[in-house]
C-alpha atoms as a PDB file:
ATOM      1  CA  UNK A   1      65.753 -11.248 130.220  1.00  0.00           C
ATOM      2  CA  UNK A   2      67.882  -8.806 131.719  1.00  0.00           C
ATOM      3  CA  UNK A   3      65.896  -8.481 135.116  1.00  0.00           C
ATOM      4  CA  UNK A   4      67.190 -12.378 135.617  1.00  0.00           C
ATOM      5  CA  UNK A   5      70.797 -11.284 134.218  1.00  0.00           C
ATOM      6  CA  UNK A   6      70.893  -8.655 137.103  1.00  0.00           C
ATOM      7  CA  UNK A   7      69.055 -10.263 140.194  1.00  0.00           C
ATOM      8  CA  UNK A   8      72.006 -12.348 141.578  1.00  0.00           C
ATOM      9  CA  UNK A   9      74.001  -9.517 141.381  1.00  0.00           C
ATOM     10  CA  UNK A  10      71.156  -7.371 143.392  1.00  0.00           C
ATOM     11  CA  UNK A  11      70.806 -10.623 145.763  1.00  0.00           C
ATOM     12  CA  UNK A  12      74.741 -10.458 146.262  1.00  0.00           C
ATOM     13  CA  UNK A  13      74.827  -7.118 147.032  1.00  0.00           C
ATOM     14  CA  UNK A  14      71.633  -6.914 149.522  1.00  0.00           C
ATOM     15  CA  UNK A  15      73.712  -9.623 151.056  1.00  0.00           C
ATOM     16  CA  UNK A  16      76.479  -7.621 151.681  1.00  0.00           C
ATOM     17  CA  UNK A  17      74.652  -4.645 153.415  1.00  0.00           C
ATOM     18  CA  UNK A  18      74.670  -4.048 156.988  1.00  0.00           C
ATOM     19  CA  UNK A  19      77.185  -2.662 159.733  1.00  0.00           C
ATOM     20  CA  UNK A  20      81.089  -3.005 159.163  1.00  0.00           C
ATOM     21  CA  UNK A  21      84.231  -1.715 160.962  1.00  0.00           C
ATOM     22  CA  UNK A  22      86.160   0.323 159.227  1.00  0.00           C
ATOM     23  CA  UNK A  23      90.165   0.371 159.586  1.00  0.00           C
ATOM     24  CA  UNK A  24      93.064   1.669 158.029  1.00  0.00           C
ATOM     25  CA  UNK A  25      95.890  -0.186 156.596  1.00  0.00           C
ATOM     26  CA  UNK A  26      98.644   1.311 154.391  1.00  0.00           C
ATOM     27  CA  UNK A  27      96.390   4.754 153.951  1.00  0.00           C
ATOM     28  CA  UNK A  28      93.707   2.934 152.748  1.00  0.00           C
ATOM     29  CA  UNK A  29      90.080   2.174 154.028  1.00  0.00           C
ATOM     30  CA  UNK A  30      88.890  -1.544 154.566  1.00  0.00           C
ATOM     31  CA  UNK A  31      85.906  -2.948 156.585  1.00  0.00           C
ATOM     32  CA  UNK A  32      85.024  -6.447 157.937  1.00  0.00           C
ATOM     33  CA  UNK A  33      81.521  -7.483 158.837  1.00  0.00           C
ATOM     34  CA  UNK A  34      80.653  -6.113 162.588  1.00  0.00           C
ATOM     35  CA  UNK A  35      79.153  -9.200 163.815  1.00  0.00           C
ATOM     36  CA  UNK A  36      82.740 -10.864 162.990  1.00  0.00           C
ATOM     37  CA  UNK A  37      84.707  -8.693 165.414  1.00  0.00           C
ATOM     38  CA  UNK A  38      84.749 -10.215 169.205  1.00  0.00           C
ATOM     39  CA  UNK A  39      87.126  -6.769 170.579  1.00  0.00           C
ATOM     40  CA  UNK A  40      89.662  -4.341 169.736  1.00  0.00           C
ATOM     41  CA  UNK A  41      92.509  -3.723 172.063  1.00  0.00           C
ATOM     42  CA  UNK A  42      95.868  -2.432 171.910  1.00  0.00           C
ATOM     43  CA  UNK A  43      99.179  -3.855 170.432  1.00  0.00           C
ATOM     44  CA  UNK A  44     100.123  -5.902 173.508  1.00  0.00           C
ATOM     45  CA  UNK A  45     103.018  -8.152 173.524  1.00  0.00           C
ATOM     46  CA  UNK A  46     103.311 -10.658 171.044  1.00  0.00           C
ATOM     47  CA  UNK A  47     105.340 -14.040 171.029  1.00  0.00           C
ATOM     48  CA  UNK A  48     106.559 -14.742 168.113  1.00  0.00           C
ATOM     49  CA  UNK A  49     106.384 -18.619 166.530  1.00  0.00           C
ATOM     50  CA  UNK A  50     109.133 -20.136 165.014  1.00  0.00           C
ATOM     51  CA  UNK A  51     108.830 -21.604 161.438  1.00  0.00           C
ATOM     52  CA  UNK A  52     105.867 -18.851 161.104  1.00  0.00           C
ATOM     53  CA  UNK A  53     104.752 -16.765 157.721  1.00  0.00           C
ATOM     54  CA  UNK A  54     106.366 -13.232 158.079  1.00  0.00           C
ATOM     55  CA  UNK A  55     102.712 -11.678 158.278  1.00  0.00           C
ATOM     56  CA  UNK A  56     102.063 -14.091 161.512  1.00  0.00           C
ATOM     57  CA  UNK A  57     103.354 -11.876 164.255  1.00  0.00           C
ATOM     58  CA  UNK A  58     102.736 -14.820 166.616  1.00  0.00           C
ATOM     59  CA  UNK A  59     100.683 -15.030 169.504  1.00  0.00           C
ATOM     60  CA  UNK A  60      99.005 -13.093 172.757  1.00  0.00           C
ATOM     61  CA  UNK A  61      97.643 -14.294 175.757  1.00  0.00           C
ATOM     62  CA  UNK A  62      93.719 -12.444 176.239  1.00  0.00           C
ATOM     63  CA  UNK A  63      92.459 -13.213 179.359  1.00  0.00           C
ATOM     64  CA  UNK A  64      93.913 -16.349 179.708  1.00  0.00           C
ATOM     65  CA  UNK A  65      93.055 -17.872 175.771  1.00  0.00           C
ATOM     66  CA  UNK A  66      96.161 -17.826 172.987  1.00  0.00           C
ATOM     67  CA  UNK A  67      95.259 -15.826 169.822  1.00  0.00           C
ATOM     68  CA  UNK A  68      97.132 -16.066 166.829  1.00  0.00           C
ATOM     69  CA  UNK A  69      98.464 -12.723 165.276  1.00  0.00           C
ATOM     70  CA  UNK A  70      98.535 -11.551 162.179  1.00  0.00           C
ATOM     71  CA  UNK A  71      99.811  -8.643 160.727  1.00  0.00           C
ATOM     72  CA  UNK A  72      97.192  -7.472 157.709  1.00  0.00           C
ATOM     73  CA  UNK A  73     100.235  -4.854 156.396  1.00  0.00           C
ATOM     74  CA  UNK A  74     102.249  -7.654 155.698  1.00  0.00           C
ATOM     75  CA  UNK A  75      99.202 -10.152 155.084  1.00  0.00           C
ATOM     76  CA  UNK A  76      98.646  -8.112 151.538  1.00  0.00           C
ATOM     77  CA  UNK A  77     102.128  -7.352 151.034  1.00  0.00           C
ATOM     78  CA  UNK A  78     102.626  -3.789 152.092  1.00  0.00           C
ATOM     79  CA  UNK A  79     105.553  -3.009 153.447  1.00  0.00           C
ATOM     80  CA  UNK A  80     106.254  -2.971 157.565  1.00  0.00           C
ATOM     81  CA  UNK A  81     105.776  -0.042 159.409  1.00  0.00           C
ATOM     82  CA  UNK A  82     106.809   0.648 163.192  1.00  0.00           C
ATOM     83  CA  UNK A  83     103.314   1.092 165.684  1.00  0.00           C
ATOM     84  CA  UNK A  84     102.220   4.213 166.284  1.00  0.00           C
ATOM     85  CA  UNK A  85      99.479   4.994 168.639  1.00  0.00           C
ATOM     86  CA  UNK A  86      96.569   4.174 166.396  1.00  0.00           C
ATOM     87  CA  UNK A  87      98.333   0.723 165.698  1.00  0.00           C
ATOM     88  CA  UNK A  88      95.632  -1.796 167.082  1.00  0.00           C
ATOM     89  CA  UNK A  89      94.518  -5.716 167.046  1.00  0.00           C
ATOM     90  CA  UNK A  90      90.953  -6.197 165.934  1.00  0.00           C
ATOM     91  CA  UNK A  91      90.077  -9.440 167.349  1.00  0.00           C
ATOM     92  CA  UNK A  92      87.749 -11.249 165.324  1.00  0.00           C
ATOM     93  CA  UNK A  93      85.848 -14.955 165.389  1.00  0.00           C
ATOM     94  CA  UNK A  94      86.943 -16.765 161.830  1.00  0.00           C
ATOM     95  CA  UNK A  95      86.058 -20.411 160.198  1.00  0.00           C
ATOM     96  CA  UNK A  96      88.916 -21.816 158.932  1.00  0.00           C
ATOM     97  CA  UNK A  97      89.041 -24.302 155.974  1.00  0.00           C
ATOM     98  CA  UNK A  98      88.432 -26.938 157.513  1.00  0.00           C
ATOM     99  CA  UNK A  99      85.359 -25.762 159.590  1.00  0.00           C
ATOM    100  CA  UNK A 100      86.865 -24.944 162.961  1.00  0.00           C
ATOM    101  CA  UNK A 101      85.544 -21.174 164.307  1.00  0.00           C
ATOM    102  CA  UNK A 102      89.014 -19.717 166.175  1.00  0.00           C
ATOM    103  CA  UNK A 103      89.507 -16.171 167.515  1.00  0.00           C
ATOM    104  CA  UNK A 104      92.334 -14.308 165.717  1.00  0.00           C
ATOM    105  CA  UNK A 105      93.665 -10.856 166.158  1.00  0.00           C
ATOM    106  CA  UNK A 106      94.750  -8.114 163.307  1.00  0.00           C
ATOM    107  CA  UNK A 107      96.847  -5.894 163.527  1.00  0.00           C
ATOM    108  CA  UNK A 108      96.016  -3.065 161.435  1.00  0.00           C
ATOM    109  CA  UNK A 109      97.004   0.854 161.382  1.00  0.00           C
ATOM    110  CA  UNK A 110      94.184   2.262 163.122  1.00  0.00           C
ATOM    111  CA  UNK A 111      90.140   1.797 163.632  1.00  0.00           C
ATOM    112  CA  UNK A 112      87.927   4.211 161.711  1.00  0.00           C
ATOM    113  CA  UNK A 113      84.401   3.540 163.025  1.00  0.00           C
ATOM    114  CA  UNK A 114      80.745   0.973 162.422  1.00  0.00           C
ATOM    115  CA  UNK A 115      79.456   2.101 159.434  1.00  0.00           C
ATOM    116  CA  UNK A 116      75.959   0.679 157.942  1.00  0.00           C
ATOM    117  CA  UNK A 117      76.397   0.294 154.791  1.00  0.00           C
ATOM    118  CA  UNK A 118      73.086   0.405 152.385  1.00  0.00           C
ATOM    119  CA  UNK A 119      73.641  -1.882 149.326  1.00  0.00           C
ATOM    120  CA  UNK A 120      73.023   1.141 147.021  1.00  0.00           C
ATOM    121  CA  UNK A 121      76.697   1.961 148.271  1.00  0.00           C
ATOM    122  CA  UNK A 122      78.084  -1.397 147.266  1.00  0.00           C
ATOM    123  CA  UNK A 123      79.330  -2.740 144.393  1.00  0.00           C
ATOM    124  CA  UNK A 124      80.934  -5.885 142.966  1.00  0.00           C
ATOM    125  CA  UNK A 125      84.432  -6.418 143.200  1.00  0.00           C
ATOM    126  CA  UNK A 126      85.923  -5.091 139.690  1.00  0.00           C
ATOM    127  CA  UNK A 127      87.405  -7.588 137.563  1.00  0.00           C
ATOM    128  CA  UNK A 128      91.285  -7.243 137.929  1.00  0.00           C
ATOM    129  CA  UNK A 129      92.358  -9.802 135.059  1.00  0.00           C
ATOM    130  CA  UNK A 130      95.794 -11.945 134.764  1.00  0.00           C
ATOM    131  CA  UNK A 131      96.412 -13.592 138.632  1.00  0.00           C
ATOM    132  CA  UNK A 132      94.937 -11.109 140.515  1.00  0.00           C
ATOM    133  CA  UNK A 133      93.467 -12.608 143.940  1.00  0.00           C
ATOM    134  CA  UNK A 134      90.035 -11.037 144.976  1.00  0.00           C
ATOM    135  CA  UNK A 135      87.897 -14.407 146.081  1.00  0.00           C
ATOM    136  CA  UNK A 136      88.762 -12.573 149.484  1.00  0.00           C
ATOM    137  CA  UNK A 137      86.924  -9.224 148.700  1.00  0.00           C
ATOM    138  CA  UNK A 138      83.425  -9.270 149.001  1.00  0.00           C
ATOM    139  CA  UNK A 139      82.907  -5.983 147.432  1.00  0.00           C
ATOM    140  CA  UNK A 140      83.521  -1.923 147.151  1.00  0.00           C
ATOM    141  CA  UNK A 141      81.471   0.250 149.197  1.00  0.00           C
ATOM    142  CA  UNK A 142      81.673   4.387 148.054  1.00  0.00           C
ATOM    143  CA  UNK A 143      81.102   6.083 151.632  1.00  0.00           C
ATOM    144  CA  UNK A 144      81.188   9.698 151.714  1.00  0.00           C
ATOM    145  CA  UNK A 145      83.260  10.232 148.326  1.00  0.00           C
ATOM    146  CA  UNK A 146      85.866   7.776 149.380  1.00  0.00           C
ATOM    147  CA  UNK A 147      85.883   3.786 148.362  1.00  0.00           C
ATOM    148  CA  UNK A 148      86.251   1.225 151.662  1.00  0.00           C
ATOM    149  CA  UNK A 149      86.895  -2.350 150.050  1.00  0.00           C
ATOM    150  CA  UNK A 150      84.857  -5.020 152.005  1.00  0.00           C
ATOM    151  CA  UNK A 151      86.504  -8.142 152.807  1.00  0.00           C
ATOM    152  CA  UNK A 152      85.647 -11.623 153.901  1.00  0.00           C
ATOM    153  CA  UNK A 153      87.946 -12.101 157.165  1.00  0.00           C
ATOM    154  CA  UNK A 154      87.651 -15.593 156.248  1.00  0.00           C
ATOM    155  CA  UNK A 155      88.938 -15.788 152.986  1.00  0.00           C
ATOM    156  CA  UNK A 156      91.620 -13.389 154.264  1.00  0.00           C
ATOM    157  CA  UNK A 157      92.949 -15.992 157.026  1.00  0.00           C
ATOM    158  CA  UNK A 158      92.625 -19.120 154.396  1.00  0.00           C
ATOM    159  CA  UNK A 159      95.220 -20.913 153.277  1.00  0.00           C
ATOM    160  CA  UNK A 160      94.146 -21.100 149.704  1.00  0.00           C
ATOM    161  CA  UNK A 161      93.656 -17.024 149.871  1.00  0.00           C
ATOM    162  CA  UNK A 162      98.102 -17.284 150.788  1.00  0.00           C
ATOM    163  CA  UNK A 163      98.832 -18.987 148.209  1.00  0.00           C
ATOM    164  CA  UNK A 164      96.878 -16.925 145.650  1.00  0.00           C
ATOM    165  CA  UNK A 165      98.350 -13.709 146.880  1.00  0.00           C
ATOM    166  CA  UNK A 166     101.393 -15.153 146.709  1.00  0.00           C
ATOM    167  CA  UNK A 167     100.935 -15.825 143.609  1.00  0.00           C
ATOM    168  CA  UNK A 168      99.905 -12.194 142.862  1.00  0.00           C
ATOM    169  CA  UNK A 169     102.761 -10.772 144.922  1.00  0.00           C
ATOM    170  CA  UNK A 170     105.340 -12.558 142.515  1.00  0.00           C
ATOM    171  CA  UNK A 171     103.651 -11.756 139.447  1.00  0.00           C
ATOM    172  CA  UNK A 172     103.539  -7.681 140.554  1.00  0.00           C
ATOM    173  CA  UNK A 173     107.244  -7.862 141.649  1.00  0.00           C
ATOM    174  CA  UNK A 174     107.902  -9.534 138.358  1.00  0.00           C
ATOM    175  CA  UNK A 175     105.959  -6.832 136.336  1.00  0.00           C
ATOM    176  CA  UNK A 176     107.847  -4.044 137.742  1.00  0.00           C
ATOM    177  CA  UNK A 177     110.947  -2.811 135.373  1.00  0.00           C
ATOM    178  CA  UNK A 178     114.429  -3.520 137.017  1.00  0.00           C
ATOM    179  CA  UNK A 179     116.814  -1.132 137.373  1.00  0.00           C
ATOM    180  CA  UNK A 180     120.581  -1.523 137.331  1.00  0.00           C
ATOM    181  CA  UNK A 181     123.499   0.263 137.478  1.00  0.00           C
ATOM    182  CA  UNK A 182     126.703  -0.141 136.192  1.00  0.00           C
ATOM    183  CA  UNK A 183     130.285   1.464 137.475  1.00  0.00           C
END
């Protein structure tokens, strides 16, 4: 009985093995599936969109095709940080929601390296509780005594994945004690 309990969890996680780049993004350590990534390049310039989401930067012109930007420090709600020289755009292929595959690019703090990642080294995403939003984590990988979390680019660019951190960005702020100070 509890071989069947634990084999969709194994299946899930053999699933999730295989080669990721790994980046950093507000000192932390994140990796998205290898074959998703088309190129990384450097922060060119970017036009900005009106009526945009803060975390869409806008868009570039590579090799003649508009990307869309987006900015993954602002994406989870870090704060904004000037570039520095390890500042980069990952370029990856995404589906969006409603089936279209689109190049977008990511800006994110710097590229670590391809790492293949045995599923021995992965684990579930941990069960946050209240409104935390994780349907865009695919799991926790523990390489080399640190922890990289795993995502699905996809669920990162979905709309639904805004709203819900959203959602979690306004229940965090709201958590947090206020200060104030009187004269």
């Amino acid at each position: 009985m509890a071989t069947q309990l634990l084999e969709p969890t194994a299946t899930a996680t053999r699933q999730m093995l295989g080669k990721y780049l790994t980046f950093t993004l507000h000192q932390e350590s994140y990796g998205i599936d290898v074959l998703k990534v088309r190129e990384i390049i450097r922060v060119t310039t970017i036009t900005a969109v009106p009526q945009m989401p803060a975390y869409v930067r806008g868009v570039i012109n590579l090799r003649g095709k508009i990307i869309p930007v987006m900015d993954l420090r602002l994406r989870f709600g870090f704060a904004d940080i000037a570039s520095t020289d390890h500042t980069c755009i990952i370029v990856v292929q995404v589906k969006l929601a409603d089936g279209k595959v689109t190049q977008m690019g990511l800006v994110v703090d710097g590229v670590e390296e391809v790492l293949n990642i045995a599923a021995e080294d992965i684990e579930e995403t941990p069960d946050f509780g209240g409104e935390i939003a994780t349907e865009y984590i695919v799991g926790m990988a523990k390489v080399k005594g640190t922890v990289k979390t795993l995502l699905d680019i996809d669920g990162v660019v979905s709309a639904e994945t805004s709203k819900s951190l959203r959602v979690s960005a306004a229940s965090a702020t709201a958590a947090q004690p206020q200060t104030t100070t009187s004269l």
